[in-house]
PDB file of N, CA and C in Angstrom:
ATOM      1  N   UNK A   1      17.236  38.974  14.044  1.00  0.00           N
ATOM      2  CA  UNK A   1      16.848  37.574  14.071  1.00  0.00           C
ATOM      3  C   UNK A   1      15.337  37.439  13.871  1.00  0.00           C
ATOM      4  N   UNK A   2      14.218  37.829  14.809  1.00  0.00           N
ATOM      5  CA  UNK A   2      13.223  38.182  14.410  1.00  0.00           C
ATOM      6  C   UNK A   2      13.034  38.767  13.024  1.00  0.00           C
ATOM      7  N   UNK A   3      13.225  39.671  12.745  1.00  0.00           N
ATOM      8  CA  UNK A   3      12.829  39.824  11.444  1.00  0.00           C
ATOM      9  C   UNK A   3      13.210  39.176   9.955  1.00  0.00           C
ATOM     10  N   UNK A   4      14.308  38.646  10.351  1.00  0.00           N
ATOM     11  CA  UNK A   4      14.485  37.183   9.213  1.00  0.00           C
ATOM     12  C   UNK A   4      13.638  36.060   9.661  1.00  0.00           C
ATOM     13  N   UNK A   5      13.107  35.704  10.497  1.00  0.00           N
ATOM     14  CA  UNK A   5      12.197  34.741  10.975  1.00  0.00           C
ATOM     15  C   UNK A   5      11.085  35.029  10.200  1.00  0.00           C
ATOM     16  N   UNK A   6      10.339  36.247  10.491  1.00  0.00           N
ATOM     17  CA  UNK A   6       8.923  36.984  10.312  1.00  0.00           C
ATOM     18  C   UNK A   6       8.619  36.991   8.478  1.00  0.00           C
ATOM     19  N   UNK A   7      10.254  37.659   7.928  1.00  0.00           N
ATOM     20  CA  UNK A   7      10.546  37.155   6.357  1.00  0.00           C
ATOM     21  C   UNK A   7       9.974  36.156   6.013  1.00  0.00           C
ATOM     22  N   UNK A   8      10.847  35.010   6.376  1.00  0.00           N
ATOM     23  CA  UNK A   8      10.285  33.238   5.853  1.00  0.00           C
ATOM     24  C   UNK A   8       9.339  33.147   6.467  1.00  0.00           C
ATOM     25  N   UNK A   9       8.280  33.940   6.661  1.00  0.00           N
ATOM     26  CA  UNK A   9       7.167  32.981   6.821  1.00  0.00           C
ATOM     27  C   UNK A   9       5.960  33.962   5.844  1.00  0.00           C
ATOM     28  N   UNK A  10       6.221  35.058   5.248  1.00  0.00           N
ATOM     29  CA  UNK A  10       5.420  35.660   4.375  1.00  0.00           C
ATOM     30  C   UNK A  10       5.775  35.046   3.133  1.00  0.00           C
ATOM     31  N   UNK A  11       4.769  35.103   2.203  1.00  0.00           N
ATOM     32  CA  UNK A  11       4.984  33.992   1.251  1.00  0.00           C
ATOM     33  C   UNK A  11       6.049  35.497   0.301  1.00  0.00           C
ATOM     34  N   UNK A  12       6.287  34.785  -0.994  1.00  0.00           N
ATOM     35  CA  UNK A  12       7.586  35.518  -1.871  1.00  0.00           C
ATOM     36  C   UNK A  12       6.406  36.323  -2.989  1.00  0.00           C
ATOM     37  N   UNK A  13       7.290  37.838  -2.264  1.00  0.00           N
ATOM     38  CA  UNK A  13       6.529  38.693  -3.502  1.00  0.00           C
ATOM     39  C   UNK A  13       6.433  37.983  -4.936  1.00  0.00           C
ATOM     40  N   UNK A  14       5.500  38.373  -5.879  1.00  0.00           N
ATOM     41  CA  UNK A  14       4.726  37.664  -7.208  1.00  0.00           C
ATOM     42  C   UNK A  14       3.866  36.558  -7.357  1.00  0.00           C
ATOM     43  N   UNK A  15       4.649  36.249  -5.775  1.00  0.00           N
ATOM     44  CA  UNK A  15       3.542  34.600  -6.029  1.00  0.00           C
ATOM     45  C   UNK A  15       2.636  34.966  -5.465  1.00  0.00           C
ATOM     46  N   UNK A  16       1.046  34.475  -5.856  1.00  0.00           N
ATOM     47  CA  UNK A  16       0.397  34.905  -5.307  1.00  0.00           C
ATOM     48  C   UNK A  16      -0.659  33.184  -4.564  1.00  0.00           C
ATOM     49  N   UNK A  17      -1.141  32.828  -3.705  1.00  0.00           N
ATOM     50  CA  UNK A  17      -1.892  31.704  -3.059  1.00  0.00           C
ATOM     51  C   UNK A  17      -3.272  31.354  -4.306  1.00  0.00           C
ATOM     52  N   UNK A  18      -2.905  30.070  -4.706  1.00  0.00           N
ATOM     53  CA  UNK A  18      -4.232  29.889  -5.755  1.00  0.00           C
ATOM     54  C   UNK A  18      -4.928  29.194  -4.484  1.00  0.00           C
ATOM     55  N   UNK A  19      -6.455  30.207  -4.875  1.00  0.00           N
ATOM     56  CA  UNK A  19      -7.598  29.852  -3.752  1.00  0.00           C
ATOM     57  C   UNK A  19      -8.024  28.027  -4.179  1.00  0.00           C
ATOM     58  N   UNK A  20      -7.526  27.579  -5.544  1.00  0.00           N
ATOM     59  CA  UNK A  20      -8.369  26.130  -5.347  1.00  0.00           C
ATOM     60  C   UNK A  20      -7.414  25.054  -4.737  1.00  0.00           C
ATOM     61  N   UNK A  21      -6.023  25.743  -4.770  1.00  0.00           N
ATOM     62  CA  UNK A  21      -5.405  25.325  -3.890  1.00  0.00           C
ATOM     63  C   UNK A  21      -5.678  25.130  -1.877  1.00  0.00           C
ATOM     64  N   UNK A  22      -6.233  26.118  -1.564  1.00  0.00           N
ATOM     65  CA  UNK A  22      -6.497  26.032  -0.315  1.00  0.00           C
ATOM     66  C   UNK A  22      -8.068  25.561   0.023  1.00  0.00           C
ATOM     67  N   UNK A  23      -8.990  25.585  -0.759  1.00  0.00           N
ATOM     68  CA  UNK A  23      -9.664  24.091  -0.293  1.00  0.00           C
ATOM     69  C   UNK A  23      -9.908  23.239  -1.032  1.00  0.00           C
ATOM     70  N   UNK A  24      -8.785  22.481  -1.793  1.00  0.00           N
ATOM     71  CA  UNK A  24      -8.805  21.531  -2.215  1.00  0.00           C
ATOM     72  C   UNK A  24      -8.897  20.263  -0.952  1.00  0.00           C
ATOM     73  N   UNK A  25      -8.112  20.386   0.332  1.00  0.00           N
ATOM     74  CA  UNK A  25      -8.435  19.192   1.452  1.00  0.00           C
ATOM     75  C   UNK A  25      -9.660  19.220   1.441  1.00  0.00           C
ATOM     76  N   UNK A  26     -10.607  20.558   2.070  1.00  0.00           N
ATOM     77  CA  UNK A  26     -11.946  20.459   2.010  1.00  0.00           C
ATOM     78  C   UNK A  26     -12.686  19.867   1.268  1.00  0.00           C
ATOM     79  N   UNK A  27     -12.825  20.377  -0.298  1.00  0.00           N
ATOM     80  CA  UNK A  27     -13.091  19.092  -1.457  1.00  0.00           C
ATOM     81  C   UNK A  27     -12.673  17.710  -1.029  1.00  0.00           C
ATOM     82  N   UNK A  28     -11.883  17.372  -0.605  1.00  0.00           N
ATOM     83  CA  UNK A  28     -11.294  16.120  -0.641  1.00  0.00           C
ATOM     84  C   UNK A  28     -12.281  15.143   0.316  1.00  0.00           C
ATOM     85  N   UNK A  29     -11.972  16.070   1.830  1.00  0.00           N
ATOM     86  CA  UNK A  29     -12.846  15.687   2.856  1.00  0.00           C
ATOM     87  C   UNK A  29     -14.456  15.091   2.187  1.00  0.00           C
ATOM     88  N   UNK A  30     -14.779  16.336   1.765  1.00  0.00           N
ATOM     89  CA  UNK A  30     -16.552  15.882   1.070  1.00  0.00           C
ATOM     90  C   UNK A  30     -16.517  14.787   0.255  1.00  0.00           C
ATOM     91  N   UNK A  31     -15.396  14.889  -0.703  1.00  0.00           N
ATOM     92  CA  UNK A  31     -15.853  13.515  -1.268  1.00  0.00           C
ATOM     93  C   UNK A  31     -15.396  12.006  -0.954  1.00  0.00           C
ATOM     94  N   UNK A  32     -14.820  12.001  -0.362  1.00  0.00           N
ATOM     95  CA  UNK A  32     -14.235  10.995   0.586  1.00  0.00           C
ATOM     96  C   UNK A  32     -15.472  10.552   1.511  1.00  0.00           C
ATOM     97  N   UNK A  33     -16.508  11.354   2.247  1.00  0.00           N
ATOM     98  CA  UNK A  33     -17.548  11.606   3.194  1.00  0.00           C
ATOM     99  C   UNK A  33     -18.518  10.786   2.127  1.00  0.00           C
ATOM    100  N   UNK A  34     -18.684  11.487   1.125  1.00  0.00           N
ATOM    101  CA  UNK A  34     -19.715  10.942  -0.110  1.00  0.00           C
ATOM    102  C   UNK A  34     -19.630   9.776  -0.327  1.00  0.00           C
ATOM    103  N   UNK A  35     -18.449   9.218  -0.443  1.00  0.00           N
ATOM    104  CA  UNK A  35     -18.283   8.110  -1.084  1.00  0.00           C
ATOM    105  C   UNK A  35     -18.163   7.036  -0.271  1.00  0.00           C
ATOM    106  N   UNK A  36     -17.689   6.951   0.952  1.00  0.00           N
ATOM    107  CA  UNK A  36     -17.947   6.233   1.911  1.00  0.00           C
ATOM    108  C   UNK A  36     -18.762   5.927   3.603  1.00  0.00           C
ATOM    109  N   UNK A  37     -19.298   7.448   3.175  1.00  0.00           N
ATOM    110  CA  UNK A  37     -20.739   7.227   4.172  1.00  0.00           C
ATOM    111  C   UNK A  37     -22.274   7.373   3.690  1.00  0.00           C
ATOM    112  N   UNK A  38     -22.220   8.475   2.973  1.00  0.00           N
ATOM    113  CA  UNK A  38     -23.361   8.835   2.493  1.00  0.00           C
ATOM    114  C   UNK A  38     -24.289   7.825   1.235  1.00  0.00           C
ATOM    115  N   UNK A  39     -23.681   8.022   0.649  1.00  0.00           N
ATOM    116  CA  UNK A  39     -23.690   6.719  -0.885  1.00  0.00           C
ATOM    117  C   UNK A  39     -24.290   5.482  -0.023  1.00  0.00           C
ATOM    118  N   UNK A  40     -23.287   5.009   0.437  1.00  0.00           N
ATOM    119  CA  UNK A  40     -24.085   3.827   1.007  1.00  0.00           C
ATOM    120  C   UNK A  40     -24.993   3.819   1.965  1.00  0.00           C
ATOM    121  N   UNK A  41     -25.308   4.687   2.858  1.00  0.00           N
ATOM    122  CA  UNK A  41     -26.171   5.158   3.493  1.00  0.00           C
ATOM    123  C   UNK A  41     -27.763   5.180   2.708  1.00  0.00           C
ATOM    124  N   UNK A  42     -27.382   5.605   1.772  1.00  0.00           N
ATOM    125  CA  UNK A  42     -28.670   6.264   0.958  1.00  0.00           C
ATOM    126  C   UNK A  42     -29.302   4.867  -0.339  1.00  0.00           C
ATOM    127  N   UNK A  43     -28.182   4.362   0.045  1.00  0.00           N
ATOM    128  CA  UNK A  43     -28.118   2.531  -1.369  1.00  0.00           C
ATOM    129  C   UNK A  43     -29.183   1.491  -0.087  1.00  0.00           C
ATOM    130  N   UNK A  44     -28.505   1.994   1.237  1.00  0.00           N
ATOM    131  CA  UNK A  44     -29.155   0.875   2.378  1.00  0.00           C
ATOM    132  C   UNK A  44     -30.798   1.045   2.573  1.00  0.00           C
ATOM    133  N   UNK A  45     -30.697   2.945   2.138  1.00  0.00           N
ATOM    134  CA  UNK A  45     -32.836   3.080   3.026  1.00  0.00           C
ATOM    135  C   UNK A  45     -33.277   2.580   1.384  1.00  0.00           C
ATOM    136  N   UNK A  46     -32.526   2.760   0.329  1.00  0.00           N
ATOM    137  CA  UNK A  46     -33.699   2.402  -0.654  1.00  0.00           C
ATOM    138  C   UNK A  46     -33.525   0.631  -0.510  1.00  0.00           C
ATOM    139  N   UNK A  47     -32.848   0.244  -0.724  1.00  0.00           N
ATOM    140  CA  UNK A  47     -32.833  -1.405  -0.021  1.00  0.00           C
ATOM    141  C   UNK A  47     -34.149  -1.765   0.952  1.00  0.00           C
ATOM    142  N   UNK A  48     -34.140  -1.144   1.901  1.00  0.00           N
ATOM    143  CA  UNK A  48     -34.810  -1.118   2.948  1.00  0.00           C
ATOM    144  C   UNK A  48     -36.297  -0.685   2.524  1.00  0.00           C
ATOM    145  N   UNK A  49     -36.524   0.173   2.247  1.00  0.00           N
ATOM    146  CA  UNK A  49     -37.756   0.620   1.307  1.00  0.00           C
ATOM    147  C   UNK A  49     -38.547   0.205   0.281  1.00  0.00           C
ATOM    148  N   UNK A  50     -37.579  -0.914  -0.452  1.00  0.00           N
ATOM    149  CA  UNK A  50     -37.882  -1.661  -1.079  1.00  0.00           C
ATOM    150  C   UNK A  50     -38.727  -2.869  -0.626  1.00  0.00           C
ATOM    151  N   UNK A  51     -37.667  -3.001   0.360  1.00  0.00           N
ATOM    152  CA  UNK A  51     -38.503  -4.216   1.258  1.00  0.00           C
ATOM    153  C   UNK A  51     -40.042  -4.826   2.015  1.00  0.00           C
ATOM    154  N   UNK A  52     -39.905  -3.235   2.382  1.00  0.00           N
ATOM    155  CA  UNK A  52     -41.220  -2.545   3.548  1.00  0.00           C
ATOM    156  C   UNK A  52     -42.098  -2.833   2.464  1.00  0.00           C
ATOM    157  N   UNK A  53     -41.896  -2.188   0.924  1.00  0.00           N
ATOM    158  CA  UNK A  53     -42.980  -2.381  -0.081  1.00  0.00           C
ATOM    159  C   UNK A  53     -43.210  -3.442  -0.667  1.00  0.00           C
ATOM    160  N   UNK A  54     -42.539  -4.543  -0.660  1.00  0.00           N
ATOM    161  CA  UNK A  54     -42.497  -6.015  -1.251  1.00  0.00           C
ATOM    162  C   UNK A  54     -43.074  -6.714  -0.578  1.00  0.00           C
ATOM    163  N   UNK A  55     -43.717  -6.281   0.911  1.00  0.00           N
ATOM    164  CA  UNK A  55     -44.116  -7.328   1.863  1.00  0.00           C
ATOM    165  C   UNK A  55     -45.506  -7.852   1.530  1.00  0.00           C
ATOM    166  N   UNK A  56     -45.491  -8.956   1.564  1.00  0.00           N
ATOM    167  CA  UNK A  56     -46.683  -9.947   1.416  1.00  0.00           C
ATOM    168  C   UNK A  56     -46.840 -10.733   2.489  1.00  0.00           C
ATOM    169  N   UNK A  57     -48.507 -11.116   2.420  1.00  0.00           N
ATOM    170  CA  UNK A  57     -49.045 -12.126   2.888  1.00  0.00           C
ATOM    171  C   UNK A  57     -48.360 -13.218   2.836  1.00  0.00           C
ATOM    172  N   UNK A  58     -48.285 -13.909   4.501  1.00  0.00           N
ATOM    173  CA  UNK A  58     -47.233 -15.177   4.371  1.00  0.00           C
ATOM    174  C   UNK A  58     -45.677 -15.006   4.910  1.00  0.00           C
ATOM    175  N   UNK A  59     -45.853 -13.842   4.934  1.00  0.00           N
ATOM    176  CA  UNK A  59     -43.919 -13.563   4.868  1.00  0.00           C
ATOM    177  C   UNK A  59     -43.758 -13.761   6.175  1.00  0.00           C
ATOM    178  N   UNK A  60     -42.196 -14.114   6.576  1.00  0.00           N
ATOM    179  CA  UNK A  60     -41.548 -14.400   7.775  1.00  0.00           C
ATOM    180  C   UNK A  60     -41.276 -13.371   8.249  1.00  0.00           C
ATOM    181  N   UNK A  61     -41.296 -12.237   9.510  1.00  0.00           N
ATOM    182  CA  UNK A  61     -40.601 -10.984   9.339  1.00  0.00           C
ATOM    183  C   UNK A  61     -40.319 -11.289  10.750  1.00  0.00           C
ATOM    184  N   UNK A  62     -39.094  -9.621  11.356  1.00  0.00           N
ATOM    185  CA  UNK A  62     -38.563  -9.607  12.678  1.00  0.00           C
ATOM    186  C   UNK A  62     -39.135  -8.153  12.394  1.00  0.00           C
ATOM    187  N   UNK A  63     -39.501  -7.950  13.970  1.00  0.00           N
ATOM    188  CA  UNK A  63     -40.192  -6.000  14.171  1.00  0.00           C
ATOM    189  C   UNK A  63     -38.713  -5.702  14.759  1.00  0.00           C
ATOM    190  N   UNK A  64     -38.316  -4.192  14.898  1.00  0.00           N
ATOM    191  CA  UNK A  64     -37.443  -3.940  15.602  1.00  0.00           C
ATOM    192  C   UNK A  64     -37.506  -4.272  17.132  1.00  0.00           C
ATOM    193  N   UNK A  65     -38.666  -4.312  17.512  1.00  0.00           N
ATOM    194  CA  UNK A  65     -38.596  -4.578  18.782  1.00  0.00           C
ATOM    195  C   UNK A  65     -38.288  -6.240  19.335  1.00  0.00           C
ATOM    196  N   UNK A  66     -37.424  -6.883  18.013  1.00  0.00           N
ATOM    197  CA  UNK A  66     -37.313  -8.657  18.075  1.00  0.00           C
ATOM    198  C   UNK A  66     -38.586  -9.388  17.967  1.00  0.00           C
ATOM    199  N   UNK A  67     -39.755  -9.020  17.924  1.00  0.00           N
ATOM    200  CA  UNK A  67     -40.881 -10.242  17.678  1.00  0.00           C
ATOM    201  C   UNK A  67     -40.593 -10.857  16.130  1.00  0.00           C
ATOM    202  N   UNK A  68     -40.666 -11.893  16.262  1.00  0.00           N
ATOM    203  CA  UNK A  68     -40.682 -12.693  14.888  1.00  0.00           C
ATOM    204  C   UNK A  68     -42.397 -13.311  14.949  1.00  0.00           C
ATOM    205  N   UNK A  69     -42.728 -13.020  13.521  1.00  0.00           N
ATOM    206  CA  UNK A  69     -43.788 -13.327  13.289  1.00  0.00           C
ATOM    207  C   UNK A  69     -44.211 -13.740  11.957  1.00  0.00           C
ATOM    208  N   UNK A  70     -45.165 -14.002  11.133  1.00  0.00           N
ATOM    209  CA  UNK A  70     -45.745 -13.887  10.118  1.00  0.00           C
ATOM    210  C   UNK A  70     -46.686 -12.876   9.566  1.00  0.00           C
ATOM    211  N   UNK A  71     -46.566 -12.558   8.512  1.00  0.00           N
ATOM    212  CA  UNK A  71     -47.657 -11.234   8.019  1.00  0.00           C
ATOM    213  C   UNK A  71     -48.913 -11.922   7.555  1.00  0.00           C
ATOM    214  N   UNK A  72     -49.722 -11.699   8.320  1.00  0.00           N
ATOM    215  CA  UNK A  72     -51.339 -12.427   8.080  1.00  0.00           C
ATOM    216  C   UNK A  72     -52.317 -11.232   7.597  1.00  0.00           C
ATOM    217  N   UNK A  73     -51.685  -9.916   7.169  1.00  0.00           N
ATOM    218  CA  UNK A  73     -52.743  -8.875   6.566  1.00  0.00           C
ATOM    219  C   UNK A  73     -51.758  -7.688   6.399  1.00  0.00           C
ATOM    220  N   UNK A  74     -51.981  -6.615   4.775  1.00  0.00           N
ATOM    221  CA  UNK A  74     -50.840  -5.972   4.626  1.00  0.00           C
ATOM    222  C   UNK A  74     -52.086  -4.740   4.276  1.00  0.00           C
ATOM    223  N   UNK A  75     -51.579  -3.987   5.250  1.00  0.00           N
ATOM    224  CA  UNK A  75     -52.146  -2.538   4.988  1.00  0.00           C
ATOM    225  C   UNK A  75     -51.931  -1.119   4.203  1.00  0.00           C
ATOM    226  N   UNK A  76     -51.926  -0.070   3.941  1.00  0.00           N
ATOM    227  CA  UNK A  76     -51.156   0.513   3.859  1.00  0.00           C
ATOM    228  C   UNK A  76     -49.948   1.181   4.530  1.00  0.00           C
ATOM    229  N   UNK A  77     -50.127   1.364   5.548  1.00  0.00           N
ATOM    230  CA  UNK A  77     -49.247   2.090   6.558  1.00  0.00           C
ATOM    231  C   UNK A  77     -48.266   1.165   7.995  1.00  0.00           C
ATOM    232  N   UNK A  78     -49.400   0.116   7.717  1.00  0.00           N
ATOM    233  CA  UNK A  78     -48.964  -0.651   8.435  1.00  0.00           C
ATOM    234  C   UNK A  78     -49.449  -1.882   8.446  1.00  0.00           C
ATOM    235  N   UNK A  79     -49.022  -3.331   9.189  1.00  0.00           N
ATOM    236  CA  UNK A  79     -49.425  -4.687   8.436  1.00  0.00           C
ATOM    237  C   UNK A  79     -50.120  -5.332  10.166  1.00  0.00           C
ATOM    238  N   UNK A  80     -50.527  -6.559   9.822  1.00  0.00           N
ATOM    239  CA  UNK A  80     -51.077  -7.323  10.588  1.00  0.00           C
ATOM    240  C   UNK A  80     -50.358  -8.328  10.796  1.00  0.00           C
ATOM    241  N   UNK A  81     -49.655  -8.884  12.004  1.00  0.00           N
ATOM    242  CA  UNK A  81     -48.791  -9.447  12.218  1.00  0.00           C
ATOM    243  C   UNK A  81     -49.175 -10.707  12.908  1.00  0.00           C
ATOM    244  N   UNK A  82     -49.181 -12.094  12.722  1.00  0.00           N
ATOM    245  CA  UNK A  82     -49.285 -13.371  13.451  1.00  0.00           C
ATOM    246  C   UNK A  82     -47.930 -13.870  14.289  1.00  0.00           C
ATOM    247  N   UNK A  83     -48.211 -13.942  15.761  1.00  0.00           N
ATOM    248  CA  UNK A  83     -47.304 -13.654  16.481  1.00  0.00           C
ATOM    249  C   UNK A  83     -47.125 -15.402  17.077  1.00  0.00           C
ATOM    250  N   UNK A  84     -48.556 -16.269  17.143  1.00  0.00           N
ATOM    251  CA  UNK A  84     -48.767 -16.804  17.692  1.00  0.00           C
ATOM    252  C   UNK A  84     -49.782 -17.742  16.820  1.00  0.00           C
ATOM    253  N   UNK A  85     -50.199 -18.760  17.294  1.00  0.00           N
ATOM    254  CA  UNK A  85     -51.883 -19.382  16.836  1.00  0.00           C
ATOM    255  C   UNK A  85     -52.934 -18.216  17.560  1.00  0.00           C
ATOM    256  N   UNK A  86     -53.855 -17.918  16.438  1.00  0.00           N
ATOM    257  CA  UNK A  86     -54.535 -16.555  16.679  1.00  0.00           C
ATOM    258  C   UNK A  86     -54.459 -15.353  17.584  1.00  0.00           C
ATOM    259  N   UNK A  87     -53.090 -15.520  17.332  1.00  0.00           N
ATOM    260  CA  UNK A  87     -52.634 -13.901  18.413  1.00  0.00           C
ATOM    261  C   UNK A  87     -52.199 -13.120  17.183  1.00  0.00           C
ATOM    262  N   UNK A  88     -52.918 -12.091  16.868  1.00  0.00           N
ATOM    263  CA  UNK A  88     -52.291 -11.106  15.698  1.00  0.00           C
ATOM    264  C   UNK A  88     -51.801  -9.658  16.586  1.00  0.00           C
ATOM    265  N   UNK A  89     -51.080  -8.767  15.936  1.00  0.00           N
ATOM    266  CA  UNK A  89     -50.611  -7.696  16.462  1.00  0.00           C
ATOM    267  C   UNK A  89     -50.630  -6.797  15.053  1.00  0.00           C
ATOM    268  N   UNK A  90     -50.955  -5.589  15.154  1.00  0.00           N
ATOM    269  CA  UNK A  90     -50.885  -4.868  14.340  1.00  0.00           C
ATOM    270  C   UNK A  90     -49.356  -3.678  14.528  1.00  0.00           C
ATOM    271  N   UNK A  91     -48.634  -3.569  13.491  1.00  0.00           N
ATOM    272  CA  UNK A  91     -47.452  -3.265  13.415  1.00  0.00           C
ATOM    273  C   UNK A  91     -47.490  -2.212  12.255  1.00  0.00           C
ATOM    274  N   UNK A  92     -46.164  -0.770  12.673  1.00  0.00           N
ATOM    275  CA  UNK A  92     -46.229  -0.068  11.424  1.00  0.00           C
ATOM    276  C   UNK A  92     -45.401  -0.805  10.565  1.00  0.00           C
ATOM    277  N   UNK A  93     -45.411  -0.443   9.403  1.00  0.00           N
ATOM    278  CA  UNK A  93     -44.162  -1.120   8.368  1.00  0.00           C
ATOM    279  C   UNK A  93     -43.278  -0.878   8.683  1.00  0.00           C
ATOM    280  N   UNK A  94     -43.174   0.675   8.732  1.00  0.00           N
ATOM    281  CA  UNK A  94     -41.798   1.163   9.438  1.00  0.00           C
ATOM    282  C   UNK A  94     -40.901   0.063  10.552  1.00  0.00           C
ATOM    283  N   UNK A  95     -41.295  -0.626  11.565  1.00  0.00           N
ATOM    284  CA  UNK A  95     -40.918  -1.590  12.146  1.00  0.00           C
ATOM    285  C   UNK A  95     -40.910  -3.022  11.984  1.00  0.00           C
ATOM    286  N   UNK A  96     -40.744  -3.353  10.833  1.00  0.00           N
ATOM    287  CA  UNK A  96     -40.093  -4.126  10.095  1.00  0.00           C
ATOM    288  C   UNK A  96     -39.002  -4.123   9.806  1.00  0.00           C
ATOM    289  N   UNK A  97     -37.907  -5.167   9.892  1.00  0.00           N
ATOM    290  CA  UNK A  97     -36.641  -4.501   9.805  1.00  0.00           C
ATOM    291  C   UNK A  97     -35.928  -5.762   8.630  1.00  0.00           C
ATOM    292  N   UNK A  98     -36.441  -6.823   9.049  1.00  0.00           N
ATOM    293  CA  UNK A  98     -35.986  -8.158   8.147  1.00  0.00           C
ATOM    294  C   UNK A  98     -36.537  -9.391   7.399  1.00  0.00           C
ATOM    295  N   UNK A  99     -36.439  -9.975   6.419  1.00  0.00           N
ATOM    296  CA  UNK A  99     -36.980 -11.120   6.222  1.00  0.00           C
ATOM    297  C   UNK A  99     -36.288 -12.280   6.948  1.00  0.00           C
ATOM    298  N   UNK A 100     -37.339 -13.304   7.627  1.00  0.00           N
ATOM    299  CA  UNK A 100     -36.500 -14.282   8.317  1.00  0.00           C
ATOM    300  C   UNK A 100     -36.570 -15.853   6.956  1.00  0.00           C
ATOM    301  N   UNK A 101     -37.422 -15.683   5.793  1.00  0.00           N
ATOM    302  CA  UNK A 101     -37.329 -16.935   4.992  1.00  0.00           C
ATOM    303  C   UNK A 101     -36.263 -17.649   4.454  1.00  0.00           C
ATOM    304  N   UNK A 102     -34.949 -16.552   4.943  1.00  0.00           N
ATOM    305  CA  UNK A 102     -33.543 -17.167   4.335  1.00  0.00           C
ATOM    306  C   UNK A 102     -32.773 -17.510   5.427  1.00  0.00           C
ATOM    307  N   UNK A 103     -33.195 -16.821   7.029  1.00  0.00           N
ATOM    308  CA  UNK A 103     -32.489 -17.275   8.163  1.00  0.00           C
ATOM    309  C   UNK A 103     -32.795 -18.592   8.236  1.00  0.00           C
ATOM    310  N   UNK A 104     -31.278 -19.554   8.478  1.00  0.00           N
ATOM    311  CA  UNK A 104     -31.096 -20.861   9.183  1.00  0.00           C
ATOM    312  C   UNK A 104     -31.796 -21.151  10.404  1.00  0.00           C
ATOM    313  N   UNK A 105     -32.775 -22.229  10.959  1.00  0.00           N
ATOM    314  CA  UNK A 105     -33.568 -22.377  12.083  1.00  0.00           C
ATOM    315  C   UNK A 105     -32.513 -22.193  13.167  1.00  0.00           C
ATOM    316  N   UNK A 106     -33.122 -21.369  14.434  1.00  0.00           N
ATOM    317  CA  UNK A 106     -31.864 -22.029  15.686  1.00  0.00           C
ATOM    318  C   UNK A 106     -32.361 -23.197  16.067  1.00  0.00           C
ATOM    319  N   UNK A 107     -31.912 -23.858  17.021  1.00  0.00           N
ATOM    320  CA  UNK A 107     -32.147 -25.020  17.958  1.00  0.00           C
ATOM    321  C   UNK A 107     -32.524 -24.763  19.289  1.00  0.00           C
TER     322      UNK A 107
END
């Protein structure tokens, strides 16, 4: 009994296992990974990068840390931020996260 068991489970003399057969899931996995994490992942920082570099004088922005402000001076590395009537804050770009000129006012 055992050894007819132990039989069916060795594969049949001649045939032999095609290796692109056995990681083809693996392939699969990666590009599946590619295509729905990474890709867009990598579409979002240049989006984002784009942004950081488009910023001008005047602009509406949010820091990550939630201050909403205006950009009253654009540096290289980092910008000058109007928080207030003459309250400025200096901010990296890096913490910039949004434009607010298309957000709807709250109440």
């Amino acid at each position: 009994m055992l050894n007819s068991i132990l039989l069916m489970m060795q594969p049949a003399e001649g045939t032999e296992a095609n290796p692109l057969m056995s990681f083809l899931p693996l392939l699969l996995i990666i590009v599946v990974f590619y295509f729905f994490m990474i890709r867009p992942q990598m579409r979002r920082q240049k989006e984002t990068r784009k942004f950081r570099e488009g910023l001008s004088k005047g602009d509406k922005v949010v820091t990550t840390g939630g201050i909403y402000g205006k950009i009253a001076e654009v540096k290289e590395t980092h910008i000058i931020l109007e928080i207030a009537k003459d309250v400025q804050i200096k901010v990296d770009k890096n913490g910039i996260v949004k434009d607010m000129s298309d957000a709807q006012p709250q109440r």
